[in-house]
PDB file of N, CA and C in Angstrom:
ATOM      1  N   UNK A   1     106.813 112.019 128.833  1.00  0.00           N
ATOM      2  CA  UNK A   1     105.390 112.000 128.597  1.00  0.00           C
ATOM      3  C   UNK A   1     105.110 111.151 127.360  1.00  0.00           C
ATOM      4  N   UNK A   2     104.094 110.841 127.118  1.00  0.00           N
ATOM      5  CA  UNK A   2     103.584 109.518 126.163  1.00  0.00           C
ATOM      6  C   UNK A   2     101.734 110.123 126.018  1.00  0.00           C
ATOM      7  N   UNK A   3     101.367 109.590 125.279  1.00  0.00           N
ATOM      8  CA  UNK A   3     100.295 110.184 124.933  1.00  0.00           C
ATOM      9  C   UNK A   3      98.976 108.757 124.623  1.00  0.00           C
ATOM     10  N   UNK A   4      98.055 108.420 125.160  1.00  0.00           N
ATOM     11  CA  UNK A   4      97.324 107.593 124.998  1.00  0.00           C
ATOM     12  C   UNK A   4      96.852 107.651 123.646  1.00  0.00           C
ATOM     13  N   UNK A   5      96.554 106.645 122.441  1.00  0.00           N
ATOM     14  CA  UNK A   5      95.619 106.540 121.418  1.00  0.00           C
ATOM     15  C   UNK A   5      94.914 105.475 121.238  1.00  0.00           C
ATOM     16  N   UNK A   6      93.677 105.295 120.913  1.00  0.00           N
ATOM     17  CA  UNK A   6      93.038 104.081 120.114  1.00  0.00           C
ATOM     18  C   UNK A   6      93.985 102.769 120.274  1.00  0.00           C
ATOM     19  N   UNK A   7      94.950 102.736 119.127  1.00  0.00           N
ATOM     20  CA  UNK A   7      95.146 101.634 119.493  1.00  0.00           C
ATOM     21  C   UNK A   7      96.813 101.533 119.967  1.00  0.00           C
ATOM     22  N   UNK A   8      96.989 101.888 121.149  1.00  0.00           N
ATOM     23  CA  UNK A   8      98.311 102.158 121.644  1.00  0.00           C
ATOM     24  C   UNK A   8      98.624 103.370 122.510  1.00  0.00           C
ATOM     25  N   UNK A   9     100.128 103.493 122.365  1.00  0.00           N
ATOM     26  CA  UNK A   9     100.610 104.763 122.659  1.00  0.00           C
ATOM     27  C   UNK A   9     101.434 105.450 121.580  1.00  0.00           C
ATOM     28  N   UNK A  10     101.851 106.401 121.796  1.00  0.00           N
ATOM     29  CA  UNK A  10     102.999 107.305 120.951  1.00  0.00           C
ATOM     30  C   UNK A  10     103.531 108.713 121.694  1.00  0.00           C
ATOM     31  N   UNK A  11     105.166 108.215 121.311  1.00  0.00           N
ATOM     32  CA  UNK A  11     105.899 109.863 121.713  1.00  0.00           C
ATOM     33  C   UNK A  11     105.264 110.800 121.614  1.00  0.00           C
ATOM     34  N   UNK A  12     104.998 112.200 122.292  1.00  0.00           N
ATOM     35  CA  UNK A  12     104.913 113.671 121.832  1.00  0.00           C
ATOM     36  C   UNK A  12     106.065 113.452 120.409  1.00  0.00           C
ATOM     37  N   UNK A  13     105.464 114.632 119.710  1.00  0.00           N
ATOM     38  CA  UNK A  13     106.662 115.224 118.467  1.00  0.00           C
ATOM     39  C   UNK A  13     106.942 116.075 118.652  1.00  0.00           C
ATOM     40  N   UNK A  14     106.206 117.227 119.897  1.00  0.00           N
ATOM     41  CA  UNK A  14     107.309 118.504 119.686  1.00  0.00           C
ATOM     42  C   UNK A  14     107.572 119.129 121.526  1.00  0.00           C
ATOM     43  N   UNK A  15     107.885 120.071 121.515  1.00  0.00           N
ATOM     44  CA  UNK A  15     108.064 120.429 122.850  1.00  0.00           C
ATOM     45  C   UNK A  15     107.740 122.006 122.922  1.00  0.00           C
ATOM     46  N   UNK A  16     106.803 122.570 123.408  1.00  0.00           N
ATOM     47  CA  UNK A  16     106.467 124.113 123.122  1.00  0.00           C
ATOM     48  C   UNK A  16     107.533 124.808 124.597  1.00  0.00           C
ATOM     49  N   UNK A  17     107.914 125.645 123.777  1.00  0.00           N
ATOM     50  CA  UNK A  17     108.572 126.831 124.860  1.00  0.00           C
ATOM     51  C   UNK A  17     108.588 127.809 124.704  1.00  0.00           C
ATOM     52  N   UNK A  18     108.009 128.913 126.351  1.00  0.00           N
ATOM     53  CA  UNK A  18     106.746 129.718 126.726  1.00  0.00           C
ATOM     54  C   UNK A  18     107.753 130.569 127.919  1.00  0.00           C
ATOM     55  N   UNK A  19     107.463 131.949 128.205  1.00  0.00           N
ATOM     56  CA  UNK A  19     108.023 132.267 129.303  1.00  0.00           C
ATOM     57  C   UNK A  19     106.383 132.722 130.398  1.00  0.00           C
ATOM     58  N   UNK A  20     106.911 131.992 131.461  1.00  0.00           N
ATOM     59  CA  UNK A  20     105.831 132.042 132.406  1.00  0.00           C
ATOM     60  C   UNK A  20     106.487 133.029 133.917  1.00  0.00           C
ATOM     61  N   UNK A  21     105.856 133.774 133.770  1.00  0.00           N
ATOM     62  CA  UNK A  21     106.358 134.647 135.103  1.00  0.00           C
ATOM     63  C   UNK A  21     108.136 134.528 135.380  1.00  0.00           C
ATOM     64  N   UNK A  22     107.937 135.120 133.641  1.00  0.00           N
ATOM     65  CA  UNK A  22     109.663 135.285 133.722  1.00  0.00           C
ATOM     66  C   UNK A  22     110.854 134.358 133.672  1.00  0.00           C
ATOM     67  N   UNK A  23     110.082 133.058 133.609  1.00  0.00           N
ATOM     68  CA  UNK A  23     110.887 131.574 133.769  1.00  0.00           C
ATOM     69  C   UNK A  23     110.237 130.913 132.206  1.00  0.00           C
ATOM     70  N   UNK A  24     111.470 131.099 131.416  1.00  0.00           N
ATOM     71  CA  UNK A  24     111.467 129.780 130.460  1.00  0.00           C
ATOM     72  C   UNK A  24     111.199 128.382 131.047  1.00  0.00           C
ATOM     73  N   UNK A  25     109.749 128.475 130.069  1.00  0.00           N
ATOM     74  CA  UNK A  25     109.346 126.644 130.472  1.00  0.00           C
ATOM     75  C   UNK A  25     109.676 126.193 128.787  1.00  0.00           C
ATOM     76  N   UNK A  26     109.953 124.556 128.956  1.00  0.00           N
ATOM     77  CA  UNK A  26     109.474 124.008 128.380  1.00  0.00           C
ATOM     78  C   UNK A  26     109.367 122.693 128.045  1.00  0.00           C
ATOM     79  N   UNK A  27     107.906 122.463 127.469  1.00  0.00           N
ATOM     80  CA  UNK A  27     107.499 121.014 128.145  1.00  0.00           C
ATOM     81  C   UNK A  27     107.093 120.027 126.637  1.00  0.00           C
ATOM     82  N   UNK A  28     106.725 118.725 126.732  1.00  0.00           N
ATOM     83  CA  UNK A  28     105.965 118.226 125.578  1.00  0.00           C
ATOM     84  C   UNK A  28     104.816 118.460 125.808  1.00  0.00           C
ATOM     85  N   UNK A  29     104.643 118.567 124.078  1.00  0.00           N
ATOM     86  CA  UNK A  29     103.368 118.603 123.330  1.00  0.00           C
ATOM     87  C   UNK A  29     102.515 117.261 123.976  1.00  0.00           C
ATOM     88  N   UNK A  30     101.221 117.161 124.738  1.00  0.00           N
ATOM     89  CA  UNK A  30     100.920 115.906 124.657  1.00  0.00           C
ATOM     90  C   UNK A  30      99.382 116.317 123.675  1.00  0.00           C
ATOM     91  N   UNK A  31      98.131 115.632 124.277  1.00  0.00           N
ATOM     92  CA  UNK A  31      96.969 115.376 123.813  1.00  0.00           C
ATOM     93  C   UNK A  31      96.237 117.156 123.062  1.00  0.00           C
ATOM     94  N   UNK A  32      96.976 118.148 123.615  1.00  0.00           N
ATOM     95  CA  UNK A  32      96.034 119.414 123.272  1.00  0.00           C
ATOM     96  C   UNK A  32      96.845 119.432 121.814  1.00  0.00           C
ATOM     97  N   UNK A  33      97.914 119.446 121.026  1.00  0.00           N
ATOM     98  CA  UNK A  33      98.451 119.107 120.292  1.00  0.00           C
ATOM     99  C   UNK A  33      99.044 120.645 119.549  1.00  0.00           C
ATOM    100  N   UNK A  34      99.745 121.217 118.528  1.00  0.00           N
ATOM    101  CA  UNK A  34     100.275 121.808 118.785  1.00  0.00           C
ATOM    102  C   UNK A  34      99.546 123.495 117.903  1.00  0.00           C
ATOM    103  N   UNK A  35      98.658 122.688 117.234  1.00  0.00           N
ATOM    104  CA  UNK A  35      97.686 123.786 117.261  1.00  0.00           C
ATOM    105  C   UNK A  35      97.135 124.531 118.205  1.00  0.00           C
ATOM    106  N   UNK A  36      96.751 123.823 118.974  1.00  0.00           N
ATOM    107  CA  UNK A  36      96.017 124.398 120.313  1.00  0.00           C
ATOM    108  C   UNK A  36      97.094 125.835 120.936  1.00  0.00           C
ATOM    109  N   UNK A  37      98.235 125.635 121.025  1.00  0.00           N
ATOM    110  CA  UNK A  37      99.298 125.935 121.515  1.00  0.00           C
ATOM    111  C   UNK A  37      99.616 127.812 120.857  1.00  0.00           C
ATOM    112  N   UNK A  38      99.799 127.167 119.114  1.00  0.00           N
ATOM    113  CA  UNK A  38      99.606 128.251 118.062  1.00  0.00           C
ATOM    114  C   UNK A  38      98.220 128.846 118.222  1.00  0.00           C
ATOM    115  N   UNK A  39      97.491 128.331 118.371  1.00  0.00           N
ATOM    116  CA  UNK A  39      95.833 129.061 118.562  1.00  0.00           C
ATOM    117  C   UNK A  39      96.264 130.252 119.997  1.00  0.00           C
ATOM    118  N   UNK A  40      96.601 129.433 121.445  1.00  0.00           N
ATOM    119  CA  UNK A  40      96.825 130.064 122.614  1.00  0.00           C
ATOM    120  C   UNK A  40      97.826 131.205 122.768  1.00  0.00           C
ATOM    121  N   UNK A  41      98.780 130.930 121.549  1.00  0.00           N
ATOM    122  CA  UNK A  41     100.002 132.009 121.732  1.00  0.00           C
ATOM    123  C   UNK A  41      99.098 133.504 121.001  1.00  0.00           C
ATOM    124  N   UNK A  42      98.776 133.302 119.568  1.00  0.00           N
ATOM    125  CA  UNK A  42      97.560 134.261 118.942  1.00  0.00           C
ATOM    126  C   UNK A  42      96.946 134.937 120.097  1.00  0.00           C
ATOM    127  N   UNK A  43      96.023 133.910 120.482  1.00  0.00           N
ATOM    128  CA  UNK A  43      95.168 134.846 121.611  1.00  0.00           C
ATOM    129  C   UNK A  43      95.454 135.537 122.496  1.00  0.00           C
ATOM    130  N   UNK A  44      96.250 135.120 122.925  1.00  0.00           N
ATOM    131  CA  UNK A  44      97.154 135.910 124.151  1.00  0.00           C
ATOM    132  C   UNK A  44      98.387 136.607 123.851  1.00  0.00           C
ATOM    133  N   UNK A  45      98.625 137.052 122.971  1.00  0.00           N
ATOM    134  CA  UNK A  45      99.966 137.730 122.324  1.00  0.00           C
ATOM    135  C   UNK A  45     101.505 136.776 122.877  1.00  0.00           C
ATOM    136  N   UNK A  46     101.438 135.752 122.982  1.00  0.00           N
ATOM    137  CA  UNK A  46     102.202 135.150 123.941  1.00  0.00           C
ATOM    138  C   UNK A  46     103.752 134.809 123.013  1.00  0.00           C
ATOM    139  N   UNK A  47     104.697 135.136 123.305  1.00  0.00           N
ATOM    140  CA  UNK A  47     105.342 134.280 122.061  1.00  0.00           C
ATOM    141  C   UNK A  47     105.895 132.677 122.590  1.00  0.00           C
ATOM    142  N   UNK A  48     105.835 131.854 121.470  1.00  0.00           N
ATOM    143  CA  UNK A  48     105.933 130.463 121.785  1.00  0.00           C
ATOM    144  C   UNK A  48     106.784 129.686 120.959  1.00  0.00           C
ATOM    145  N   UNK A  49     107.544 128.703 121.099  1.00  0.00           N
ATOM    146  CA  UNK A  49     108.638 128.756 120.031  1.00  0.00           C
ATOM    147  C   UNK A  49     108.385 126.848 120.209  1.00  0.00           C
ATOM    148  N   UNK A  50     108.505 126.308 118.757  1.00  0.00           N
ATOM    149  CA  UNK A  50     108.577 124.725 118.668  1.00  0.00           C
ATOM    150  C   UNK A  50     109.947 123.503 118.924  1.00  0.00           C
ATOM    151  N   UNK A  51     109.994 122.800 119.483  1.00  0.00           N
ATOM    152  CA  UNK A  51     111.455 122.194 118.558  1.00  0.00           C
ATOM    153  C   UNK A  51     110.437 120.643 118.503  1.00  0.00           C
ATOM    154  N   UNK A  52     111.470 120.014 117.667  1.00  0.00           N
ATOM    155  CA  UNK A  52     111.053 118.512 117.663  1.00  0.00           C
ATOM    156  C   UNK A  52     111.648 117.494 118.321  1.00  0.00           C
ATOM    157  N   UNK A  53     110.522 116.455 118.822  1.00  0.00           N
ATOM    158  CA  UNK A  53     111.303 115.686 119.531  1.00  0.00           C
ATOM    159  C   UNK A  53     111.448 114.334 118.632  1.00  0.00           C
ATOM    160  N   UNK A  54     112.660 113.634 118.433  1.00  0.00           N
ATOM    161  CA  UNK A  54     113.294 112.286 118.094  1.00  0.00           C
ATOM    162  C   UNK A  54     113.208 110.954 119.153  1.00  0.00           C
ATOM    163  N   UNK A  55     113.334 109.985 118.491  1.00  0.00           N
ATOM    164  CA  UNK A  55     112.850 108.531 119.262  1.00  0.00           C
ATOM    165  C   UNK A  55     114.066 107.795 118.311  1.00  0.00           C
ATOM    166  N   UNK A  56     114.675 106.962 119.105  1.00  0.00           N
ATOM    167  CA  UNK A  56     115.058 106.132 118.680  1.00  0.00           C
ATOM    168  C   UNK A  56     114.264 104.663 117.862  1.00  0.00           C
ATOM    169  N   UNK A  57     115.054 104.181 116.825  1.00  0.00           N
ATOM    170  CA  UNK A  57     113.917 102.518 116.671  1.00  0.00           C
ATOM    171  C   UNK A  57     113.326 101.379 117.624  1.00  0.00           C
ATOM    172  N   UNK A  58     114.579 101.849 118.807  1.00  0.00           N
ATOM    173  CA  UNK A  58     114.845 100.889 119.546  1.00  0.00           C
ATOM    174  C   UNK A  58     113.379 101.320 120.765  1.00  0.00           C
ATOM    175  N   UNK A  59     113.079 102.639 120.352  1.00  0.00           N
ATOM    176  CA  UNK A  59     112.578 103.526 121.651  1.00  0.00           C
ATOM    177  C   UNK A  59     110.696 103.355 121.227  1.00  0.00           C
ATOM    178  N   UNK A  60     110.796 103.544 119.522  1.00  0.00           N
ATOM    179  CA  UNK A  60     109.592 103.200 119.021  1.00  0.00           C
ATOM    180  C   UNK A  60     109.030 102.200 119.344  1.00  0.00           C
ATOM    181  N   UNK A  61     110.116 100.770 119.306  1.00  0.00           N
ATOM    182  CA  UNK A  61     109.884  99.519 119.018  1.00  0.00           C
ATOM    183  C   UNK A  61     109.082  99.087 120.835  1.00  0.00           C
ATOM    184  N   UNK A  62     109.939  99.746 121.186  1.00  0.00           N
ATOM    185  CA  UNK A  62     109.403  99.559 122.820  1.00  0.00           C
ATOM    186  C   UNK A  62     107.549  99.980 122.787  1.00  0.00           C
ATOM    187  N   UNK A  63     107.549 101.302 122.754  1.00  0.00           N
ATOM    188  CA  UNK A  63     106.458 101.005 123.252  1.00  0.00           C
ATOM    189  C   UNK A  63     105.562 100.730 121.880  1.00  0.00           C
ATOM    190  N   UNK A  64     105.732 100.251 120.961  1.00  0.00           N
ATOM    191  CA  UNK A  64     104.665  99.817 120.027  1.00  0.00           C
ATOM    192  C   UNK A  64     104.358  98.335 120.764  1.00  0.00           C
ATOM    193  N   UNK A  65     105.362  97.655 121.755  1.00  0.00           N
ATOM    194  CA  UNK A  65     105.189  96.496 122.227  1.00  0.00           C
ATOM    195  C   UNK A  65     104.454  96.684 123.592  1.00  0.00           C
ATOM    196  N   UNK A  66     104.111  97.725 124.184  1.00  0.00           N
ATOM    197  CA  UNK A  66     102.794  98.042 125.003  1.00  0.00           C
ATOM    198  C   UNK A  66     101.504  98.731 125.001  1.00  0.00           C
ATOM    199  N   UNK A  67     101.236  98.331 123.349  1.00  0.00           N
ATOM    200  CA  UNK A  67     100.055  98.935 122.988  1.00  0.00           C
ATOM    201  C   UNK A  67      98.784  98.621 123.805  1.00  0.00           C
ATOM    202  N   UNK A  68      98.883  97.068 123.909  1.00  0.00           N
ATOM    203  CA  UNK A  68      97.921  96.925 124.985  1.00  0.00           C
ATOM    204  C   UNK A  68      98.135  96.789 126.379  1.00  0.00           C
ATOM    205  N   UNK A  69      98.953  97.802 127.287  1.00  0.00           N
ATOM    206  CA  UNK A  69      98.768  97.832 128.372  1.00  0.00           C
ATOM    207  C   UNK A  69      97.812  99.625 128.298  1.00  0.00           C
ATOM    208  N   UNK A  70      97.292  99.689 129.472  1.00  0.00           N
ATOM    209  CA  UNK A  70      96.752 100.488 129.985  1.00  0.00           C
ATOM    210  C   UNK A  70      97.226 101.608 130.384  1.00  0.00           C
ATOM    211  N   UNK A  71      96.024 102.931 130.908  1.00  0.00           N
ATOM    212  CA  UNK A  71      96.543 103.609 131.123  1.00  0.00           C
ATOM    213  C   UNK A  71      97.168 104.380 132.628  1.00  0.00           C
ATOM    214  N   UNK A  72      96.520 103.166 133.283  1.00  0.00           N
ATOM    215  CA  UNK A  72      97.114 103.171 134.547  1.00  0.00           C
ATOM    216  C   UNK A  72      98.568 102.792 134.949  1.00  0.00           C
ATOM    217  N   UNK A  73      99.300 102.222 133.676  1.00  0.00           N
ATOM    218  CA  UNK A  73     100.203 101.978 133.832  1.00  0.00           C
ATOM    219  C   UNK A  73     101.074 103.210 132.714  1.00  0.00           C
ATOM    220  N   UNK A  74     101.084 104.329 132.656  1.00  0.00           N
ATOM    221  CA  UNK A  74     101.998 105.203 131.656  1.00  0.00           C
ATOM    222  C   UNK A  74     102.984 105.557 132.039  1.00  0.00           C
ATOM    223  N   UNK A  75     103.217 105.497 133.283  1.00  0.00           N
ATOM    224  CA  UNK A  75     104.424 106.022 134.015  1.00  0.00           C
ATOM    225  C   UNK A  75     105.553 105.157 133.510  1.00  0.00           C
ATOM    226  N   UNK A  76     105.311 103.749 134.135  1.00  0.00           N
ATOM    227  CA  UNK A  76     106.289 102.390 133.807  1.00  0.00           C
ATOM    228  C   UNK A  76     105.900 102.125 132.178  1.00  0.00           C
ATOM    229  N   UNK A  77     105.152 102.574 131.461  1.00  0.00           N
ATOM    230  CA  UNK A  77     105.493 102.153 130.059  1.00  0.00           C
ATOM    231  C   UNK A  77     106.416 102.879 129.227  1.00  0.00           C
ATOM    232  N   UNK A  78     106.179 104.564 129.607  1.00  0.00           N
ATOM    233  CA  UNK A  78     107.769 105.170 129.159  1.00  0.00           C
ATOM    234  C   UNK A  78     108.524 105.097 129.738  1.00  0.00           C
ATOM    235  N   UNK A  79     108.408 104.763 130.868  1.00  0.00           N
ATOM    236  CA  UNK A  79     110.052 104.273 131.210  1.00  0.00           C
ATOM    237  C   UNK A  79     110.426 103.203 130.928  1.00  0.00           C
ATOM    238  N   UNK A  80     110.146 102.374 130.542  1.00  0.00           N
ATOM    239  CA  UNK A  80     110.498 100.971 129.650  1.00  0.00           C
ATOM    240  C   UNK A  80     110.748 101.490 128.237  1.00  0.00           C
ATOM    241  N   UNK A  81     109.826 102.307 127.604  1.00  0.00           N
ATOM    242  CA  UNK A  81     110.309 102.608 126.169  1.00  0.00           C
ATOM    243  C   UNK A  81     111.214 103.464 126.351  1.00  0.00           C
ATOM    244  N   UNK A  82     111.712 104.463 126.812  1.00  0.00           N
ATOM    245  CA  UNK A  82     113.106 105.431 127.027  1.00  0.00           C
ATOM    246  C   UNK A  82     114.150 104.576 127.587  1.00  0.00           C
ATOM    247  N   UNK A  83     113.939 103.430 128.646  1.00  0.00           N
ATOM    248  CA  UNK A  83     114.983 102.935 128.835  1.00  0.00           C
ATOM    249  C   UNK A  83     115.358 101.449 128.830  1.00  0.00           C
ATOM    250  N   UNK A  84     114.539 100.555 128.232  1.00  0.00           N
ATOM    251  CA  UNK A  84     114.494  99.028 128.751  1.00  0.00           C
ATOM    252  C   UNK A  84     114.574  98.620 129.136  1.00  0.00           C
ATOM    253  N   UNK A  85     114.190  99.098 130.285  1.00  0.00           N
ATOM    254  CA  UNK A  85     114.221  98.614 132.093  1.00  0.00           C
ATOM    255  C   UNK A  85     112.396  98.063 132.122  1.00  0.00           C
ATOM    256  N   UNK A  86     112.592  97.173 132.709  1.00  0.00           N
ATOM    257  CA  UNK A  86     111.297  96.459 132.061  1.00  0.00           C
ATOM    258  C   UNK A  86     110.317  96.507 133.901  1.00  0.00           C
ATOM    259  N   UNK A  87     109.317  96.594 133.987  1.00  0.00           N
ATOM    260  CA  UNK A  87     109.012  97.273 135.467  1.00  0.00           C
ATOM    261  C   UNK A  87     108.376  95.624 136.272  1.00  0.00           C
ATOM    262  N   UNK A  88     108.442  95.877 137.969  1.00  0.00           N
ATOM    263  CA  UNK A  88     108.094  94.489 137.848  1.00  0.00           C
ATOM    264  C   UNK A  88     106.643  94.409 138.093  1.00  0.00           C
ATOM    265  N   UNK A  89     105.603  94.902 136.972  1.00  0.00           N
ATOM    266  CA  UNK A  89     104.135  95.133 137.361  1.00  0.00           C
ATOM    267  C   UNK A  89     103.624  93.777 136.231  1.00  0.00           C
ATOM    268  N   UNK A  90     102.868  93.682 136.434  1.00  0.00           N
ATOM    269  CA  UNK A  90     101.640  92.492 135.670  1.00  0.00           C
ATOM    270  C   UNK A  90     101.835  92.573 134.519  1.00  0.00           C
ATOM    271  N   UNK A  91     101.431  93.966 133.803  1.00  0.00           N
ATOM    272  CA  UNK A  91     101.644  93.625 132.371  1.00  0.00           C
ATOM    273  C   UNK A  91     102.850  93.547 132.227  1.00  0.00           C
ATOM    274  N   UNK A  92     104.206  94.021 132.264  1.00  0.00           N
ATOM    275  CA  UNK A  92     105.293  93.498 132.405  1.00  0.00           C
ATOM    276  C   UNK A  92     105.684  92.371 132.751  1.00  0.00           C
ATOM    277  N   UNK A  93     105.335  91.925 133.744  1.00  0.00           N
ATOM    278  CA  UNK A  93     105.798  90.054 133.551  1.00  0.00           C
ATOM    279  C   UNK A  93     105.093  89.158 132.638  1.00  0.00           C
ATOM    280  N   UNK A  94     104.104  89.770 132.349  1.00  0.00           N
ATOM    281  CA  UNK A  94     103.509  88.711 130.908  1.00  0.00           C
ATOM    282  C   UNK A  94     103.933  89.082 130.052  1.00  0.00           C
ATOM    283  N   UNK A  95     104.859  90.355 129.482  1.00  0.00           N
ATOM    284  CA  UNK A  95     105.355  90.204 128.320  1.00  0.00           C
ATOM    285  C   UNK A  95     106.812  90.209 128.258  1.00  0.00           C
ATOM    286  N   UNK A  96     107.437  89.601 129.612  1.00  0.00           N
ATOM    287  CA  UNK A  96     108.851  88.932 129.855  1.00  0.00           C
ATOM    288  C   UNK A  96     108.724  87.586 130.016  1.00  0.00           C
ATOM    289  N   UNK A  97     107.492  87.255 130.075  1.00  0.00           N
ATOM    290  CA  UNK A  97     106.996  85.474 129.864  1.00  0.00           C
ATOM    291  C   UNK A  97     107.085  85.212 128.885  1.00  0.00           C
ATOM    292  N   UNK A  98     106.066  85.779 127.959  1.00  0.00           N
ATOM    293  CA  UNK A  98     105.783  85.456 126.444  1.00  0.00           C
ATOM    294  C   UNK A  98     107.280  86.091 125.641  1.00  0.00           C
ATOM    295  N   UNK A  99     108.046  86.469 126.121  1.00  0.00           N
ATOM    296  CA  UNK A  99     109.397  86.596 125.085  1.00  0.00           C
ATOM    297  C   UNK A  99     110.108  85.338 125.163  1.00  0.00           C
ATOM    298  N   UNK A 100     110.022  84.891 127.100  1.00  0.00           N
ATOM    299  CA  UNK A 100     110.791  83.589 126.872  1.00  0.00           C
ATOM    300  C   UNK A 100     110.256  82.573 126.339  1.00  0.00           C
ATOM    301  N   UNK A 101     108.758  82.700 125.995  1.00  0.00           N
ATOM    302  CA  UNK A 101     108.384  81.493 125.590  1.00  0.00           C
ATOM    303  C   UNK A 101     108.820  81.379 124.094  1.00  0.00           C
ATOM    304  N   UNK A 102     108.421  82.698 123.251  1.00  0.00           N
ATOM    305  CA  UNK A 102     109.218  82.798 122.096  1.00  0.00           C
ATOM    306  C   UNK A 102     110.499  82.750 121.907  1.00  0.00           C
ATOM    307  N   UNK A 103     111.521  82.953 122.845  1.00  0.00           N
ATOM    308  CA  UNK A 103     112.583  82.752 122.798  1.00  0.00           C
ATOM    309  C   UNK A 103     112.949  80.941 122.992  1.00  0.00           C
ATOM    310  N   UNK A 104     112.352  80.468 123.994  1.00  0.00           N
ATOM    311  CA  UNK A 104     112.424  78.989 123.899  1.00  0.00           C
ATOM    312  C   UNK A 104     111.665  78.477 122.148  1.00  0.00           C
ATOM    313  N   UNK A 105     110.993  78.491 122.317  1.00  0.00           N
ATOM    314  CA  UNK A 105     110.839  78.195 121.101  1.00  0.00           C
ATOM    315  C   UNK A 105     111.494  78.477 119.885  1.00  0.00           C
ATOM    316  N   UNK A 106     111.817  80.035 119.334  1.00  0.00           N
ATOM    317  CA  UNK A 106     113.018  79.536 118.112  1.00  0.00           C
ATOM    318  C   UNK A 106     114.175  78.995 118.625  1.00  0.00           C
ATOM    319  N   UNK A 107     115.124  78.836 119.828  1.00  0.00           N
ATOM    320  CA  UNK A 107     115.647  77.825 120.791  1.00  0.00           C
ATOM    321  C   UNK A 107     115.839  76.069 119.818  1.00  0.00           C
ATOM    322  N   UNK A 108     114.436  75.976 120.106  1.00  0.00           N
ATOM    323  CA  UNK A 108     114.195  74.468 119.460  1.00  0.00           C
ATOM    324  C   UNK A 108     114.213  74.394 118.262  1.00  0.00           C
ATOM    325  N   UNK A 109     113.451  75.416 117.571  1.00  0.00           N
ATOM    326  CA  UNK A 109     113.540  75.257 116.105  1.00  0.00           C
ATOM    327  C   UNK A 109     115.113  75.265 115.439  1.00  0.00           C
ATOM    328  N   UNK A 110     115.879  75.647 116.573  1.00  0.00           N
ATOM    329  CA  UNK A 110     117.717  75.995 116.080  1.00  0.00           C
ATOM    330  C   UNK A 110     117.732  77.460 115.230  1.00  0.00           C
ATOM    331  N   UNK A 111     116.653  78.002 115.181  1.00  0.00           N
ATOM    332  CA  UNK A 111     116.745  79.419 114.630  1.00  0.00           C
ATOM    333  C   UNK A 111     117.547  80.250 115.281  1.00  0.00           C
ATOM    334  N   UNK A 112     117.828  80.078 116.665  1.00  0.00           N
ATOM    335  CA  UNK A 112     118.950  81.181 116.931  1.00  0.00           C
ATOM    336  C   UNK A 112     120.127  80.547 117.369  1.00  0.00           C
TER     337      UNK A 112
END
């Protein structure tokens, strides 16, 4: 899960876990955030327990590089940032274009 913002996306940070009809769930934190969660356990005597979730640089770096795709596309954008498997949809081939073009280019400059 991935979470839409202003200007981008970003990981969940935590993962709440809940027993639901006797079955340990547990899922990410997305948009209700984790107050909401602490507010819902209160109200309902519920007990609810946190952990945190970690990202790699490599995992950040990904999707800070699909800030401007959409949100019709969230499915294939974390899965490109969890795995760098790059999807073969529209906004994805324009930003496997524009790498080679940057890549041709420091190319010429002899920068790499």
């Amino acid at each position: 899960m991935i979470i839409k913002i202003n200007d981008g996306w970003k990981f969940p940070e935590h993962t709440v876990i809940y027993t639901d009809n006797e079955e340990t769930v547990e899922k990410p934190i997305g948009e209700e955030g984790k107050a909401w969660w602490e507010a819902f356990a209160k109200q309902w005597n519920i007990p609810v327990e946190f952990t945190d979730l970690h990202y790699t640089e490599d995992e950040i770096t990904r999707l800070t590089k699909c800030a401007h795709i959409g949100e019709r596309y969230a499915e294939e954008v974390e899965r490109y940032a969890l795995t760098g498997e790059s999807p073969d949809s529209e906004p994805f081939r324009m930003m496997r274009l524009e790498q080679a073009v940057a890549d041709l280019a420091m190319l010429q400059l002899g920068v790499v």
